[in-house]
PDB file of N, CA and C in Angstrom:
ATOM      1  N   UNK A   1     -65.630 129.162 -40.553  1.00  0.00           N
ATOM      2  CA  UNK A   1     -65.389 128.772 -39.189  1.00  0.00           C
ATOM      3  C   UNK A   1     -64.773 129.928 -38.388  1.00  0.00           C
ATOM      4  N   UNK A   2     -63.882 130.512 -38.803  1.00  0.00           N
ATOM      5  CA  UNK A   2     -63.384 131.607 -38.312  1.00  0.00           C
ATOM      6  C   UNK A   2     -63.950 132.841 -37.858  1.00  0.00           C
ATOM      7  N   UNK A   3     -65.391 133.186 -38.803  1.00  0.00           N
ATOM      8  CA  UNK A   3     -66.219 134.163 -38.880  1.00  0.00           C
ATOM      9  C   UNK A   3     -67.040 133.774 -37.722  1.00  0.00           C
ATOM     10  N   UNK A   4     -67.292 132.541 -37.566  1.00  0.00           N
ATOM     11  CA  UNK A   4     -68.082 131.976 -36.132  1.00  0.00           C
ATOM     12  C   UNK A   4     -67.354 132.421 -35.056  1.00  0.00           C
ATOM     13  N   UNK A   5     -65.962 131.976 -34.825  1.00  0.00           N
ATOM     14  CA  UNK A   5     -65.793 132.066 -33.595  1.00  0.00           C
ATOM     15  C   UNK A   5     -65.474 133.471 -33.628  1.00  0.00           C
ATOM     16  N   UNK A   6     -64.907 134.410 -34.568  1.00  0.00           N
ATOM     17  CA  UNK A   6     -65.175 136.082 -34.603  1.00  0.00           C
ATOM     18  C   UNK A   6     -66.518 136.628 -33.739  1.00  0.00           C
ATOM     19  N   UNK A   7     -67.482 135.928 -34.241  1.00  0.00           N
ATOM     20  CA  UNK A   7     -68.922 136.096 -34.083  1.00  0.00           C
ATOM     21  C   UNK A   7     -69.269 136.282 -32.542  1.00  0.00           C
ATOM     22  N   UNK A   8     -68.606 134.713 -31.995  1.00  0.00           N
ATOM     23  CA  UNK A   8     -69.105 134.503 -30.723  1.00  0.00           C
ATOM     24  C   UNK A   8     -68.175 134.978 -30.161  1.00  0.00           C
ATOM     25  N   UNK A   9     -66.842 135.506 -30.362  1.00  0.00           N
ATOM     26  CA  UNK A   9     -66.040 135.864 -29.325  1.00  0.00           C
ATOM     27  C   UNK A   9     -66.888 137.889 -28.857  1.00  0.00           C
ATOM     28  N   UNK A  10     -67.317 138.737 -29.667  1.00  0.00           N
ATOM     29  CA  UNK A  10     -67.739 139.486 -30.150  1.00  0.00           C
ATOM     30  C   UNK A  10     -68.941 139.622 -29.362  1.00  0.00           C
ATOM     31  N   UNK A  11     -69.799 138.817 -29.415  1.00  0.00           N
ATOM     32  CA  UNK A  11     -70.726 138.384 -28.391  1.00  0.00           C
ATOM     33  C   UNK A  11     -70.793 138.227 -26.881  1.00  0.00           C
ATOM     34  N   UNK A  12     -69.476 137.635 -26.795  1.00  0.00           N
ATOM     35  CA  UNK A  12     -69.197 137.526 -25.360  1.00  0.00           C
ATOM     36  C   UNK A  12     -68.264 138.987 -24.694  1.00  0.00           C
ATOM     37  N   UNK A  13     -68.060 139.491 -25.105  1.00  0.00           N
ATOM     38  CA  UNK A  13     -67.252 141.085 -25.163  1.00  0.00           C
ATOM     39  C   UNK A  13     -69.121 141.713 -24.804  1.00  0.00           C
ATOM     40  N   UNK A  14     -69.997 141.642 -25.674  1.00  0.00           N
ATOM     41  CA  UNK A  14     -71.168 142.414 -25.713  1.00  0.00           C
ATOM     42  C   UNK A  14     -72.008 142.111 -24.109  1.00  0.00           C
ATOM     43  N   UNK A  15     -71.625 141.036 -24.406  1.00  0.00           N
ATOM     44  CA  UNK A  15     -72.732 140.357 -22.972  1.00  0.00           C
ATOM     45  C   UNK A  15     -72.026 140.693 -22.133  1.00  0.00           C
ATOM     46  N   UNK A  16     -70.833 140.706 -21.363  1.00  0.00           N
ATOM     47  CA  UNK A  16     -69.831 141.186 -20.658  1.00  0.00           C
ATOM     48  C   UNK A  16     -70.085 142.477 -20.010  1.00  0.00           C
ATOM     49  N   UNK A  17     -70.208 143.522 -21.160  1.00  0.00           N
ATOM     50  CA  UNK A  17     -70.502 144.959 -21.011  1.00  0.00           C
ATOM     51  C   UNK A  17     -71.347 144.766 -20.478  1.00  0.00           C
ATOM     52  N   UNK A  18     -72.536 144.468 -21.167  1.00  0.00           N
ATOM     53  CA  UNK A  18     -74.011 144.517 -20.303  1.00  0.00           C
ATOM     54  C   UNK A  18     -73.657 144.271 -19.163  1.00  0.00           C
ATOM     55  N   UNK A  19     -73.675 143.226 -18.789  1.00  0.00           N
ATOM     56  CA  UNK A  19     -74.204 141.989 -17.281  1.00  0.00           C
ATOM     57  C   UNK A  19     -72.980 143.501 -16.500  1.00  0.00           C
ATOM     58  N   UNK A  20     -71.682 143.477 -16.992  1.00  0.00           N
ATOM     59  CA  UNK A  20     -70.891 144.682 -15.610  1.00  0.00           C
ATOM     60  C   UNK A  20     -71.672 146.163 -15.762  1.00  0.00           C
ATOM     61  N   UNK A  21     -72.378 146.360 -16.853  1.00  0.00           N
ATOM     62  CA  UNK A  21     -73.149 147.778 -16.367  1.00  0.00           C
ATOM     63  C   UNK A  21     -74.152 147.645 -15.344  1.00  0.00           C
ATOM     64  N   UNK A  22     -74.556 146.315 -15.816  1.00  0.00           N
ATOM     65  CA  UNK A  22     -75.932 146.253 -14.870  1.00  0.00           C
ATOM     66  C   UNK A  22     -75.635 146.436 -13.402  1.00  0.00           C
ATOM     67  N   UNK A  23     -74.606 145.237 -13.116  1.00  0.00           N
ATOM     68  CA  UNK A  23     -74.285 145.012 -11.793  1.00  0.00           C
ATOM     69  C   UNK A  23     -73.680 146.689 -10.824  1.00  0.00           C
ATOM     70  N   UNK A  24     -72.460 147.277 -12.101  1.00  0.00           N
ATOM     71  CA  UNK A  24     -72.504 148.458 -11.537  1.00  0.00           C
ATOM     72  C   UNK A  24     -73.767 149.416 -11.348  1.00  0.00           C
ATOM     73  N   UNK A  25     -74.323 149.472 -12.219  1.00  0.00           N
ATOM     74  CA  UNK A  25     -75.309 150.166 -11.691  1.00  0.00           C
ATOM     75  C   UNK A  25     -76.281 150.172 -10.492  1.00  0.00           C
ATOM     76  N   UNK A  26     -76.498 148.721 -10.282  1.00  0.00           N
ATOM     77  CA  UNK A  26     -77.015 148.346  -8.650  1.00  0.00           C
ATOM     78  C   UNK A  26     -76.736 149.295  -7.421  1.00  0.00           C
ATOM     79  N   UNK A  27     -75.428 150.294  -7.591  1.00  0.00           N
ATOM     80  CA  UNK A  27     -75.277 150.958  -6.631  1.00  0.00           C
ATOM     81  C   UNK A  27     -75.882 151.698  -6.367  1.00  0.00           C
ATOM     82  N   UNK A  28     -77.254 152.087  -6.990  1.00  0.00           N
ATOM     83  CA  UNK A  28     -78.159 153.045  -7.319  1.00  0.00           C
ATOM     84  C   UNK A  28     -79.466 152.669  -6.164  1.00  0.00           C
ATOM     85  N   UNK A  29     -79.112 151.793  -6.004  1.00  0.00           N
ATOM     86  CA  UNK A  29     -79.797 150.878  -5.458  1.00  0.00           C
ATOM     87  C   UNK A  29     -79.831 151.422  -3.451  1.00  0.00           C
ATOM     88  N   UNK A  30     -78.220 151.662  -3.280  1.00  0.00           N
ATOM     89  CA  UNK A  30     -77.687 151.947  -1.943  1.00  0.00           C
ATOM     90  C   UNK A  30     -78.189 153.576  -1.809  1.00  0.00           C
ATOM     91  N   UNK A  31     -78.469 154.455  -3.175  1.00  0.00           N
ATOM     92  CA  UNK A  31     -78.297 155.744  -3.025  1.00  0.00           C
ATOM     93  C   UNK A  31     -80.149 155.962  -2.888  1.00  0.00           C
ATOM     94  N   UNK A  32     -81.278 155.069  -2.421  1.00  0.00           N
ATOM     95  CA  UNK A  32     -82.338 155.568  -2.039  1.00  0.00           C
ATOM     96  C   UNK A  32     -83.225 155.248  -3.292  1.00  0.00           C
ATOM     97  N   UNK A  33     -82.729 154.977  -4.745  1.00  0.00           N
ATOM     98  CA  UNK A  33     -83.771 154.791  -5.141  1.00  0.00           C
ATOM     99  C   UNK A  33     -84.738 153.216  -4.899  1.00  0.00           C
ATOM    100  N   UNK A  34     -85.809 152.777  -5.621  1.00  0.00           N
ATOM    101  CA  UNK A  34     -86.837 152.061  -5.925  1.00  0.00           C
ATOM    102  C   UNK A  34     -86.076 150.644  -6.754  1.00  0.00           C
ATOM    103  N   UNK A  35     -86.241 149.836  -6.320  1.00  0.00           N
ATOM    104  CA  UNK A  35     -85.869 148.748  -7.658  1.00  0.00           C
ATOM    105  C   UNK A  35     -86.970 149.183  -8.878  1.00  0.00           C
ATOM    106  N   UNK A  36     -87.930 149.637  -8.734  1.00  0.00           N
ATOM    107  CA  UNK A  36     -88.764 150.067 -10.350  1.00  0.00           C
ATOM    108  C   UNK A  36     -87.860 151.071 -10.882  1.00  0.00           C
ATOM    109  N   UNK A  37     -87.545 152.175 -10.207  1.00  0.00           N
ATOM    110  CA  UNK A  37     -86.969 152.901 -10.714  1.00  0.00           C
ATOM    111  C   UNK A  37     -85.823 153.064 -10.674  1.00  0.00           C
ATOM    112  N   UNK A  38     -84.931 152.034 -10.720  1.00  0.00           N
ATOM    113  CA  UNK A  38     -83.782 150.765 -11.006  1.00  0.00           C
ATOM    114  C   UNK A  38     -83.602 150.636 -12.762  1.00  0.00           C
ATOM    115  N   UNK A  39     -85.180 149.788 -12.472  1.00  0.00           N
ATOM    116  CA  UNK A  39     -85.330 148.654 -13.207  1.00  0.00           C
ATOM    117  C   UNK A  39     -85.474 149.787 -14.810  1.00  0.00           C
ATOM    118  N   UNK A  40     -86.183 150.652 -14.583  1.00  0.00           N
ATOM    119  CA  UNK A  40     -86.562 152.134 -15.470  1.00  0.00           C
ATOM    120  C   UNK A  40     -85.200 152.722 -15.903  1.00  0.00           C
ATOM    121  N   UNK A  41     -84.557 153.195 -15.182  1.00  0.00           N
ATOM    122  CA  UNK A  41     -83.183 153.199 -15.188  1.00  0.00           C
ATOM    123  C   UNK A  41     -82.427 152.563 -16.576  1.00  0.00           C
ATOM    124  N   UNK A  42     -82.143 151.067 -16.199  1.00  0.00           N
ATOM    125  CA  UNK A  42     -81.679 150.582 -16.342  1.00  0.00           C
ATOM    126  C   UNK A  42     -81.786 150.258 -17.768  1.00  0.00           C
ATOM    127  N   UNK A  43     -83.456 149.834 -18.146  1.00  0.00           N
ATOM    128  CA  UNK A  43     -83.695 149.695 -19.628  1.00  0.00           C
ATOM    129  C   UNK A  43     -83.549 150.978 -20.413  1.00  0.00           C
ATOM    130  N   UNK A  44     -83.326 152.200 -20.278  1.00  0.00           N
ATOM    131  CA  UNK A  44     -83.362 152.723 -21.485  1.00  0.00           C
ATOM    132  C   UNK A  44     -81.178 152.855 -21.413  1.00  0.00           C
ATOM    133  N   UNK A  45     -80.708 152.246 -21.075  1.00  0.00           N
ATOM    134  CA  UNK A  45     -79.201 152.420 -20.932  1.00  0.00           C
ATOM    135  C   UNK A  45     -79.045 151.712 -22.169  1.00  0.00           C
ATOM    136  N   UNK A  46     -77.805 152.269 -23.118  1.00  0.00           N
ATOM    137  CA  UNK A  46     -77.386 151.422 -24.204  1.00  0.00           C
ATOM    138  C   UNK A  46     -76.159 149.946 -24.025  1.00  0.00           C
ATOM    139  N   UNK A  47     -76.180 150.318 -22.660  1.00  0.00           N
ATOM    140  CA  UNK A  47     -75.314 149.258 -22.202  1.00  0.00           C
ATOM    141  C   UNK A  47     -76.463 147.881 -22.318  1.00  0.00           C
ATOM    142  N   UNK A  48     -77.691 147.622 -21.954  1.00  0.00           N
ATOM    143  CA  UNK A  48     -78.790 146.831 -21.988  1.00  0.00           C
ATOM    144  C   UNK A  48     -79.009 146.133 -23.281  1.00  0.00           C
ATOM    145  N   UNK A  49     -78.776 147.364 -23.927  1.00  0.00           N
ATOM    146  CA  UNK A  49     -79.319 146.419 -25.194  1.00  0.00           C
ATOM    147  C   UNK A  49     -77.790 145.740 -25.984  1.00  0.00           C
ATOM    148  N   UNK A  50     -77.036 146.161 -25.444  1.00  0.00           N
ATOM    149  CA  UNK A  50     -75.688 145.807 -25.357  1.00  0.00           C
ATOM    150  C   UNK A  50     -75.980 143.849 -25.595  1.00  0.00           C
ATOM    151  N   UNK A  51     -76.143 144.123 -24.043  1.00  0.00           N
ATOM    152  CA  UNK A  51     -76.870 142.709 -23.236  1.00  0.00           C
ATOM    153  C   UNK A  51     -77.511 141.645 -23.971  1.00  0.00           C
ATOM    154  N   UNK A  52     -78.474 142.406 -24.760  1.00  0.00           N
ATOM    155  CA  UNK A  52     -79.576 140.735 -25.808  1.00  0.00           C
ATOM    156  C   UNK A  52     -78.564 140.771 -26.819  1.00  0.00           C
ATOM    157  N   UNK A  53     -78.210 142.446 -27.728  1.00  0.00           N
ATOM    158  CA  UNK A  53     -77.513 142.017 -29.223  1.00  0.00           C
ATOM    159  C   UNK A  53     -76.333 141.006 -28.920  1.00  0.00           C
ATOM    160  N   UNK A  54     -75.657 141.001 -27.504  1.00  0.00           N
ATOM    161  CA  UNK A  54     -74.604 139.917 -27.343  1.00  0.00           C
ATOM    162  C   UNK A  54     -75.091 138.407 -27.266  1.00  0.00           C
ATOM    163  N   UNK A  55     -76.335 138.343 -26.644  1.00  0.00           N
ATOM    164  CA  UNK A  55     -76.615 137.127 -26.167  1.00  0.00           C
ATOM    165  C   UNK A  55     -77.216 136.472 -27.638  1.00  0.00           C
ATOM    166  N   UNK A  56     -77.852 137.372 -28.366  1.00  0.00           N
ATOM    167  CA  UNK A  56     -78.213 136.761 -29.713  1.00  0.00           C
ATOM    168  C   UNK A  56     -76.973 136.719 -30.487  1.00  0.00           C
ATOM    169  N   UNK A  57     -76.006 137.096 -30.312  1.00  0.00           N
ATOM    170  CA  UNK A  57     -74.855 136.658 -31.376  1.00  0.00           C
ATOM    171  C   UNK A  57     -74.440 135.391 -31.087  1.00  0.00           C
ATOM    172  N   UNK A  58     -74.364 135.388 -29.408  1.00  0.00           N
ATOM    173  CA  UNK A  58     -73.569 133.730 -29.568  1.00  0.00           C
ATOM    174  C   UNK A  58     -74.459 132.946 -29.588  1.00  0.00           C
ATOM    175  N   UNK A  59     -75.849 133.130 -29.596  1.00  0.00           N
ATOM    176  CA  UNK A  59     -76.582 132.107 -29.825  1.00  0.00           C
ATOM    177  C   UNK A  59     -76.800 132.143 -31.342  1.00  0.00           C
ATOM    178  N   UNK A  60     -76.633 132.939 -32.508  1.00  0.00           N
ATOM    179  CA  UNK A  60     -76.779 132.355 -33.583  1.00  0.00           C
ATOM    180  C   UNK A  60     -75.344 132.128 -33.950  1.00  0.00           C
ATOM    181  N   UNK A  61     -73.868 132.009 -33.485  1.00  0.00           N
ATOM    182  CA  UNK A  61     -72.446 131.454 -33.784  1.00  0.00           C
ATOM    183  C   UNK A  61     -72.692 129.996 -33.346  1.00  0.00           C
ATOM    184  N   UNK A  62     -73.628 129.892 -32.575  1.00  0.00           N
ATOM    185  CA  UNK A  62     -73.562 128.552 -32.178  1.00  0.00           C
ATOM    186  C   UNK A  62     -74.633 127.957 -32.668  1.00  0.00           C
ATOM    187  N   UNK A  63     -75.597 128.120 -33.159  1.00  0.00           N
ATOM    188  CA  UNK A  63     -77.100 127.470 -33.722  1.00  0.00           C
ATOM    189  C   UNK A  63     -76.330 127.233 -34.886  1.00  0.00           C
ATOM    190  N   UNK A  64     -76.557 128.266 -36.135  1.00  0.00           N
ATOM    191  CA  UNK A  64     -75.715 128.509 -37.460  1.00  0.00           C
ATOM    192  C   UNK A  64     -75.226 127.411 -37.694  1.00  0.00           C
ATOM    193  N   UNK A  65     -75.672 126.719 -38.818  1.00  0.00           N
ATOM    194  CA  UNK A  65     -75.233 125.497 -39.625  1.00  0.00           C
ATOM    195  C   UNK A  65     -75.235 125.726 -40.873  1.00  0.00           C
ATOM    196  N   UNK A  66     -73.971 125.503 -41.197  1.00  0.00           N
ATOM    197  CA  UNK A  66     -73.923 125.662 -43.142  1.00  0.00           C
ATOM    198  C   UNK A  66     -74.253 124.376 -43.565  1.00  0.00           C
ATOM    199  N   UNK A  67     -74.806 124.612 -45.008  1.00  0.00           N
ATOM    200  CA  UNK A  67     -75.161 123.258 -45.631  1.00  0.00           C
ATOM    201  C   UNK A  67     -73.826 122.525 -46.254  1.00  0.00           C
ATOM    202  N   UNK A  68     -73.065 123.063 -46.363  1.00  0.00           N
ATOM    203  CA  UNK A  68     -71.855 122.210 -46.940  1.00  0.00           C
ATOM    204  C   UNK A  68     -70.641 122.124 -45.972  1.00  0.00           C
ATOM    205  N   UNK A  69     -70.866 122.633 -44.539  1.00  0.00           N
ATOM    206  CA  UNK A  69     -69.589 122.345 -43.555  1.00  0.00           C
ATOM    207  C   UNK A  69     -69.661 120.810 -43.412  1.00  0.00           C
ATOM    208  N   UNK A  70     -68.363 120.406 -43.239  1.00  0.00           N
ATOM    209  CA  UNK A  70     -68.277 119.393 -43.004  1.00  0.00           C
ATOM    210  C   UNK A  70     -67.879 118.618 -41.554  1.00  0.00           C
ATOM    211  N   UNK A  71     -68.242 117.991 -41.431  1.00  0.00           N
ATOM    212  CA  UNK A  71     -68.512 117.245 -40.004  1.00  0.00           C
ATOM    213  C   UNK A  71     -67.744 116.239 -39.340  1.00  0.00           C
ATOM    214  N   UNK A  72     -67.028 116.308 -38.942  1.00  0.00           N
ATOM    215  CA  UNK A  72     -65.903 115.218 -38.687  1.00  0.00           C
ATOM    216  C   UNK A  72     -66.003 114.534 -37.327  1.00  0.00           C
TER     217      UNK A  72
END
């Protein structure tokens, strides 16, 4: 149980990063470039992939069912 909420707290730290790089980065936006070349930008940043590996952690802290937890 502990390792779960480790898991998802961990996750939400990851997704965090992402979603505030992204948004900071938007300022890119004011300085003349393209939303494509935004959007180009944006995916090869390691902050991005930041973004899914977080969003897939708390979604498997929270899917994740052991066969012998017990259920109260």
């Amino acid at each position: 149980m502990f390792f779960r909420i480790l898991c998802f707290l961990m996750g939400i730290i990851l997704t965090v990063i992402g979603f505030t790089n992204i948004i900071l980065y938007l300022n890119l936006l004011s300085f003349g470039y393209s939303f494509l070349e935004y959007v180009n930008f944006i995916i090869r940043r390691v902050e991005f992939i930041c973004l899914f590996i977080g969003l897939f952690i708390i979604w498997m802290s929270i899917s994740y069912r052991r066969v012998h937890e017990i259920h109260l």
